[in-house]
Protein backbone atom coordinates (compact mmCIF):
# COMPACT_ATOMS: atom_id res chain seq x y z
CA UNK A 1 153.69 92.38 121.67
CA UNK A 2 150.46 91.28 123.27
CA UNK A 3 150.18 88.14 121.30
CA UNK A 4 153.71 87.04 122.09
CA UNK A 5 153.53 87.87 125.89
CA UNK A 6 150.27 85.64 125.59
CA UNK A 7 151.66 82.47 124.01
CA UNK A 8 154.38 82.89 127.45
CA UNK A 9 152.03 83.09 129.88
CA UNK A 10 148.93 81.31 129.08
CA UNK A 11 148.28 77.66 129.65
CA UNK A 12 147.68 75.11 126.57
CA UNK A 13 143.75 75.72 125.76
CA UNK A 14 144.12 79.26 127.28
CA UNK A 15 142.53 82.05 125.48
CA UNK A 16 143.25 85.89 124.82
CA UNK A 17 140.52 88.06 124.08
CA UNK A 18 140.92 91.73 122.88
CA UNK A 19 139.23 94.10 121.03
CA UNK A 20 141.15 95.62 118.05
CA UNK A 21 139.91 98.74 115.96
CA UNK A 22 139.47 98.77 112.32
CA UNK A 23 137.60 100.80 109.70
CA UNK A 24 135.35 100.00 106.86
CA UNK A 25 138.60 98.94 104.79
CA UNK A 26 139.20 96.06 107.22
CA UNK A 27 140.95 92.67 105.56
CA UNK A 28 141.73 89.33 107.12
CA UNK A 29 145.08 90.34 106.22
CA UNK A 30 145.32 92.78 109.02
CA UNK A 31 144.76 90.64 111.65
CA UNK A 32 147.64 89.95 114.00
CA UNK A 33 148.91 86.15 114.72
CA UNK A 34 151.26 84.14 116.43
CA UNK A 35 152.41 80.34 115.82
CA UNK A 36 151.31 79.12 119.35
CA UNK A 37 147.80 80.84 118.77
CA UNK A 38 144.99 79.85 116.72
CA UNK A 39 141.98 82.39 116.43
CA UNK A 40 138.74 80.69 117.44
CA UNK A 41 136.05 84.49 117.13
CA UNK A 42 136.47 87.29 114.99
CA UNK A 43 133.09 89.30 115.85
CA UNK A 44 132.97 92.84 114.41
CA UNK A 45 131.00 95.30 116.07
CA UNK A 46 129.91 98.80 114.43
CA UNK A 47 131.14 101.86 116.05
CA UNK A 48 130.47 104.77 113.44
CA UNK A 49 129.29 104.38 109.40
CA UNK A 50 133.42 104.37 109.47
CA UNK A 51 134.88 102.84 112.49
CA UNK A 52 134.34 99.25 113.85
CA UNK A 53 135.94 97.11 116.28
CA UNK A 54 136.81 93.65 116.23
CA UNK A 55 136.59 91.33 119.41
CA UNK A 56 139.48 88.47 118.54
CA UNK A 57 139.69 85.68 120.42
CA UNK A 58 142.55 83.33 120.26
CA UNK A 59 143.65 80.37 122.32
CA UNK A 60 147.10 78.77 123.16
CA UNK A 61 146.87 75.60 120.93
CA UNK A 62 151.10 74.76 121.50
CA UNK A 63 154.00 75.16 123.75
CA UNK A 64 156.02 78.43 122.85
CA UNK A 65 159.91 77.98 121.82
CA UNK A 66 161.66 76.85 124.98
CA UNK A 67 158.87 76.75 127.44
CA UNK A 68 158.34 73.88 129.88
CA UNK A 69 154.55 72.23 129.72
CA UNK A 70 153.46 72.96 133.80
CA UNK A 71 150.81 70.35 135.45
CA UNK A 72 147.10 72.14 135.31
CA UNK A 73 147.23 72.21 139.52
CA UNK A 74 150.08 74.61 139.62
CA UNK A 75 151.32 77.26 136.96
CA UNK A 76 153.85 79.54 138.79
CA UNK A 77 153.13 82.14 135.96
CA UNK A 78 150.16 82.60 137.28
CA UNK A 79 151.45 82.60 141.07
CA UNK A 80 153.45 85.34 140.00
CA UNK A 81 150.66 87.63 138.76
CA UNK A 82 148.62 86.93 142.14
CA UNK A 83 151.60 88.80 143.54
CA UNK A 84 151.39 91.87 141.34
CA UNK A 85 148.01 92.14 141.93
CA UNK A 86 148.10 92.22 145.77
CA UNK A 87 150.33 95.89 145.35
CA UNK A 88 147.31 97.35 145.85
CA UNK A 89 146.26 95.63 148.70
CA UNK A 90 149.46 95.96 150.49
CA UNK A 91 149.25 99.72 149.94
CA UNK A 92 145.93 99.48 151.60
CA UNK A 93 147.10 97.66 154.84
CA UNK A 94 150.30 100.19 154.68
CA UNK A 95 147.83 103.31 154.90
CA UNK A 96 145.44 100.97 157.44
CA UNK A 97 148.76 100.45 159.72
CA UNK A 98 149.26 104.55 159.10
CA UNK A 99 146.29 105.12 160.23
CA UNK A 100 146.41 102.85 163.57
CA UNK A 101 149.89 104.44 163.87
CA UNK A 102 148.48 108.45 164.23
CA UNK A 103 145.46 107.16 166.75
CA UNK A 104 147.72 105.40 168.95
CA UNK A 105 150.19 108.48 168.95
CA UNK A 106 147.19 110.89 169.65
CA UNK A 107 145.67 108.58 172.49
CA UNK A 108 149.07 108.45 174.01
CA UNK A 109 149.58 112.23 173.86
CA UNK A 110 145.98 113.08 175.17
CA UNK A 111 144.71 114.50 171.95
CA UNK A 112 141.07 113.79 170.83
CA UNK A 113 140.76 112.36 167.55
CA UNK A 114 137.70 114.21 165.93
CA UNK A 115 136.25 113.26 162.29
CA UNK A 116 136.24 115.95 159.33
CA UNK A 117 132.60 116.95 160.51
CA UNK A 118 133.67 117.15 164.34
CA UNK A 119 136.77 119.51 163.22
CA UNK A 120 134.66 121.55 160.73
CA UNK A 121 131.57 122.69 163.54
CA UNK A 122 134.68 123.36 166.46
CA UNK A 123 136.33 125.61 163.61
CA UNK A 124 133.01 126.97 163.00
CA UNK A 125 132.30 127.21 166.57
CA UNK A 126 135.76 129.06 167.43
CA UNK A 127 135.18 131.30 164.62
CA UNK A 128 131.46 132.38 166.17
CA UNK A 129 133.11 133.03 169.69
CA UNK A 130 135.97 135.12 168.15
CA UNK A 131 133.10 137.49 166.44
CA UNK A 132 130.93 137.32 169.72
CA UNK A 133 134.47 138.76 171.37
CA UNK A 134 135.34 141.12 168.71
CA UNK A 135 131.66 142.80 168.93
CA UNK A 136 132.13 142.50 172.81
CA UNK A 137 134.92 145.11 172.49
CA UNK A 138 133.48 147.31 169.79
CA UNK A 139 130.48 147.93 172.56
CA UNK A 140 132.94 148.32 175.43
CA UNK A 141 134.85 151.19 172.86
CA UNK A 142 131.77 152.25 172.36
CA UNK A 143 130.62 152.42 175.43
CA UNK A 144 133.69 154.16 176.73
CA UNK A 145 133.65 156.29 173.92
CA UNK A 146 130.50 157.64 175.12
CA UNK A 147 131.50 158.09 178.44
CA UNK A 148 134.75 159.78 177.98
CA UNK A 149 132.74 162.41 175.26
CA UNK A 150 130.16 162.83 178.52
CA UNK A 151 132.83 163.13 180.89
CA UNK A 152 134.24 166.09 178.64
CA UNK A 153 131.18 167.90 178.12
């Protein structure tokens, strides 16, 4: 539950804000709450002639059961979520040390590194002389060709 993950995690004077959909029918009733949260905005914002959405905001007005209050200088809560959020940037320096990794290898074995654009006009390139040498020899058949029907004649 989003509320009750909220009144774990957030400071005292913390806030949540989410939207949550409703229709035309909407009631106070519906809304969602929690004892550790009091809800400061309820805006309402029109979608279709049906559909709205409501943009609740609530903020952490008391400790939740069993929780320990934590000086404003250092909440390790929110140490800990620093840490999920750097995944991402460790799978960046991960692909970054990849990377590294494959140009060392091919400076090491002698083999030139080329970019997508630099592998794309050699292929292009090889593919031209290939048809230059193919054509070569259908001229040299041909020109045999004509040669052995002289010869004959």
């Amino acid at each position: 539950d989003l509320l009750d993950f909220a009144a774990k995690t957030l400071r005292i004077s913390g806030r949540l804000v989410f939207w949550l959909p409703t229709t035309e029918l909407y009631s106070d009733a519906e809304l969602p709450s929690h004892p550790c949260l009091k809800l400061l905005y309820n805006t309402e914002q029109y979608i279709t002639i049906r559909l709205r959405r409501r943009l609740l905001t609530f903020e952490k007005i008391k400790l939740f059961e069993g929780e320990v209050p934590v000086s404003p200088q250092f909440n390790p809560d929110m140490k800990h979520l620093e840490y999920e959020s750097d995944k991402y940037l460790s799978y960046k320096a991960k692909v970054e040390k990849k990377r590294k990794a494959v140009e060392r290898y091919k400076a090491e074995q002698g083999i030139q590194s080329m970019t997508r654009n630099q592998r794309r006009r050699a292929q292009r390139e090889k593919s031209a002389q290939q048809k230059e040498a193919q054509e070569g020899a259908l001229t040299e058949e041909a020109a045999d060709g004509v040669a052995t029907a002289a010869h004959v004649q």
